[in-house]
C-alpha atoms as a PDB file:
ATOM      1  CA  UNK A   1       5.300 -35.298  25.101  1.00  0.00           C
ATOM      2  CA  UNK A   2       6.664 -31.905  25.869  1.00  0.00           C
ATOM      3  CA  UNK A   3       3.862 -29.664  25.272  1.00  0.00           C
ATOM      4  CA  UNK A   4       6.019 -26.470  24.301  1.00  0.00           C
ATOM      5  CA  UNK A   5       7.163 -27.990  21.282  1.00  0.00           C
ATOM      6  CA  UNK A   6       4.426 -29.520  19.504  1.00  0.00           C
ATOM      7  CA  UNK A   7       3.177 -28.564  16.448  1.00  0.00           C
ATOM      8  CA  UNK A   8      -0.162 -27.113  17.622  1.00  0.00           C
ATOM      9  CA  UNK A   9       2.056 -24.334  19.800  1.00  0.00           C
ATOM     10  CA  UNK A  10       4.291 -23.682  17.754  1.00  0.00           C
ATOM     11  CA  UNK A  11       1.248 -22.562  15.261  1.00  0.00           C
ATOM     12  CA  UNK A  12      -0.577 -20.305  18.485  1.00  0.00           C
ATOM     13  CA  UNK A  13       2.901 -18.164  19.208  1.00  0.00           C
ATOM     14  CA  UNK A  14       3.517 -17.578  15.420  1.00  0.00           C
ATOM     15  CA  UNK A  15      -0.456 -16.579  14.954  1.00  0.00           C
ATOM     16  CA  UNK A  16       0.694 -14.423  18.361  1.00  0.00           C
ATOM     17  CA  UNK A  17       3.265 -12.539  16.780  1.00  0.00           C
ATOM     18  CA  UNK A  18       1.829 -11.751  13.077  1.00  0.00           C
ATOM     19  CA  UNK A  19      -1.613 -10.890  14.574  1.00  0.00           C
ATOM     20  CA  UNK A  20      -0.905  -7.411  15.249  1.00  0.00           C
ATOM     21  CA  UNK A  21      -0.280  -6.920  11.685  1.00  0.00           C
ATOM     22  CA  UNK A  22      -3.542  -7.738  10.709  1.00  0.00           C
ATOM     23  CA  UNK A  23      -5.260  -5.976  13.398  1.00  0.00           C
ATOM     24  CA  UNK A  24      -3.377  -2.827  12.382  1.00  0.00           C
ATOM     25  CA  UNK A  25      -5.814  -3.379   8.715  1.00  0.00           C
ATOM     26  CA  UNK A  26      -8.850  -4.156  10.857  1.00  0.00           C
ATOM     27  CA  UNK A  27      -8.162  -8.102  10.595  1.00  0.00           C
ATOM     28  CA  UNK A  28      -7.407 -11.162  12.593  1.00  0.00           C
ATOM     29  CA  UNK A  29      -7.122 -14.662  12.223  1.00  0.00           C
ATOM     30  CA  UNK A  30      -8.196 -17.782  14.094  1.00  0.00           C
ATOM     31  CA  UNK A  31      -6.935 -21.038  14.446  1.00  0.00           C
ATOM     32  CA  UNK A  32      -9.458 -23.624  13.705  1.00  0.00           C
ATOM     33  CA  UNK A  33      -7.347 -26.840  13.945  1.00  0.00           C
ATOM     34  CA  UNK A  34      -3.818 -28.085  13.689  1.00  0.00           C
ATOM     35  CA  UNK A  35      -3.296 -32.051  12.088  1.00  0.00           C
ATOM     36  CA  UNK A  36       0.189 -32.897  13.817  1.00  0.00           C
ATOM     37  CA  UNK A  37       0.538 -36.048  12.185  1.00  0.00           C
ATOM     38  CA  UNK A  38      -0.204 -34.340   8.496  1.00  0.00           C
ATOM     39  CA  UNK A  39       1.419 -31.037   9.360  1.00  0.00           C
ATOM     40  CA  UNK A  40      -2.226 -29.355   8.262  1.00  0.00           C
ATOM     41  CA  UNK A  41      -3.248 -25.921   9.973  1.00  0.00           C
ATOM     42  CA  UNK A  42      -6.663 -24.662   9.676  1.00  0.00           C
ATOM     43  CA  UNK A  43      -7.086 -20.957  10.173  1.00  0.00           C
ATOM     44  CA  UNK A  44     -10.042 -18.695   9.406  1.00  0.00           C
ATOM     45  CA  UNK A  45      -9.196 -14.617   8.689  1.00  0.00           C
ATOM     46  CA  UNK A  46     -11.462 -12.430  10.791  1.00  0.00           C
ATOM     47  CA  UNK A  47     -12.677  -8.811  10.659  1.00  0.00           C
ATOM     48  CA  UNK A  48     -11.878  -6.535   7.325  1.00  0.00           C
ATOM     49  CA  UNK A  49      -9.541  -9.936   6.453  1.00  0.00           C
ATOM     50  CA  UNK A  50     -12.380 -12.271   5.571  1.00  0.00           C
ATOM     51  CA  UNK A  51     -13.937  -9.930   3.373  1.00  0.00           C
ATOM     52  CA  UNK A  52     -11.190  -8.260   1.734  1.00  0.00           C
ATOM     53  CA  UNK A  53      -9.751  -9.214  -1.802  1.00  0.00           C
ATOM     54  CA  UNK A  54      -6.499  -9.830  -1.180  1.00  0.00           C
ATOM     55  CA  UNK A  55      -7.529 -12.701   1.176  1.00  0.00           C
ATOM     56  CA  UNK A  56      -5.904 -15.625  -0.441  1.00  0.00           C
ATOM     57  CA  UNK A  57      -3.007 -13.734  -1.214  1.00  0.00           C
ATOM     58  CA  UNK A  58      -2.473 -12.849   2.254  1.00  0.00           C
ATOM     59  CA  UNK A  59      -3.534 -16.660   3.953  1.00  0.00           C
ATOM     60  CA  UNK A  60      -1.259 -18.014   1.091  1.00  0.00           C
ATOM     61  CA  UNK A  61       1.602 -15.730   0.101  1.00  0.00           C
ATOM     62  CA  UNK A  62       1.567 -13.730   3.304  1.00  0.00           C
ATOM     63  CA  UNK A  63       0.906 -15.967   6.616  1.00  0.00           C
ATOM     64  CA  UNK A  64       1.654 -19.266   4.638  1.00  0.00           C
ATOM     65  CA  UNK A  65       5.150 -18.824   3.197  1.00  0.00           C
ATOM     66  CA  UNK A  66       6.418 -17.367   6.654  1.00  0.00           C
ATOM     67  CA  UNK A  67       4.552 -20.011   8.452  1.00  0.00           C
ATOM     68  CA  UNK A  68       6.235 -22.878   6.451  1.00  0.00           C
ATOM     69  CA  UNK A  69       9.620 -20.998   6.790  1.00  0.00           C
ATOM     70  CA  UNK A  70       9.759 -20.748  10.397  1.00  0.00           C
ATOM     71  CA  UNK A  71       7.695 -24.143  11.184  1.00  0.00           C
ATOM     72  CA  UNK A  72       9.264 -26.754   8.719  1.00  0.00           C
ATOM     73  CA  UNK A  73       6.594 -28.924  10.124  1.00  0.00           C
ATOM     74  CA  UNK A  74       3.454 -27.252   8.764  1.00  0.00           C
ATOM     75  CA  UNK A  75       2.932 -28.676   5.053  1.00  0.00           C
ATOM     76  CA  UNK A  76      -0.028 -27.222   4.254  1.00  0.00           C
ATOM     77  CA  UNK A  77      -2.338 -23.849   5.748  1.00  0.00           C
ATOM     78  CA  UNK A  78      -6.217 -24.577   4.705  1.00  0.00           C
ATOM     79  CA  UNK A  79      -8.699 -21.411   4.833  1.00  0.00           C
ATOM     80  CA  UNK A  80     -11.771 -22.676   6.663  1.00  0.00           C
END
């Protein structure tokens, strides 16, 4: 199995390159666990993410919808 392309790292560099976003707001997010077979990410927002309002919005609408765009594999993002 070529390690670059599974599922799993695919997830870590996009997490990589939207992170800085949330950091900007005082945020982060971690990745708790990727399902490759189901196409199921885990993440948990950090910082001034977990707490704020707009939470699901962001995890859903925000980090979710670009996830699924760019990784056609993901199916489904669960907040842990």
């Amino acid at each position: 199995m070529n390690t670059q392309n599974t599922l799993s790292k695919k997830v870590e560099n996009f997490l990589e390159r939207i992170r800085p976003y949330l950091q900007q707001d005082g945020g982060n997010v971690e990745l708790i666990n990727v399902n490759e077979e189901e196409g199921i990410v885990v993440l948990r927002l950090q910082g001034a993410c977990s707490t704020c309002p707009s939470a699901t919005y962001t995890l859903q609408m925000g980090i979710e919808n670009q996830m699924k765009q760019e990784i056609p594999e993901v199916r489904q993002i669960i907040a842990a």
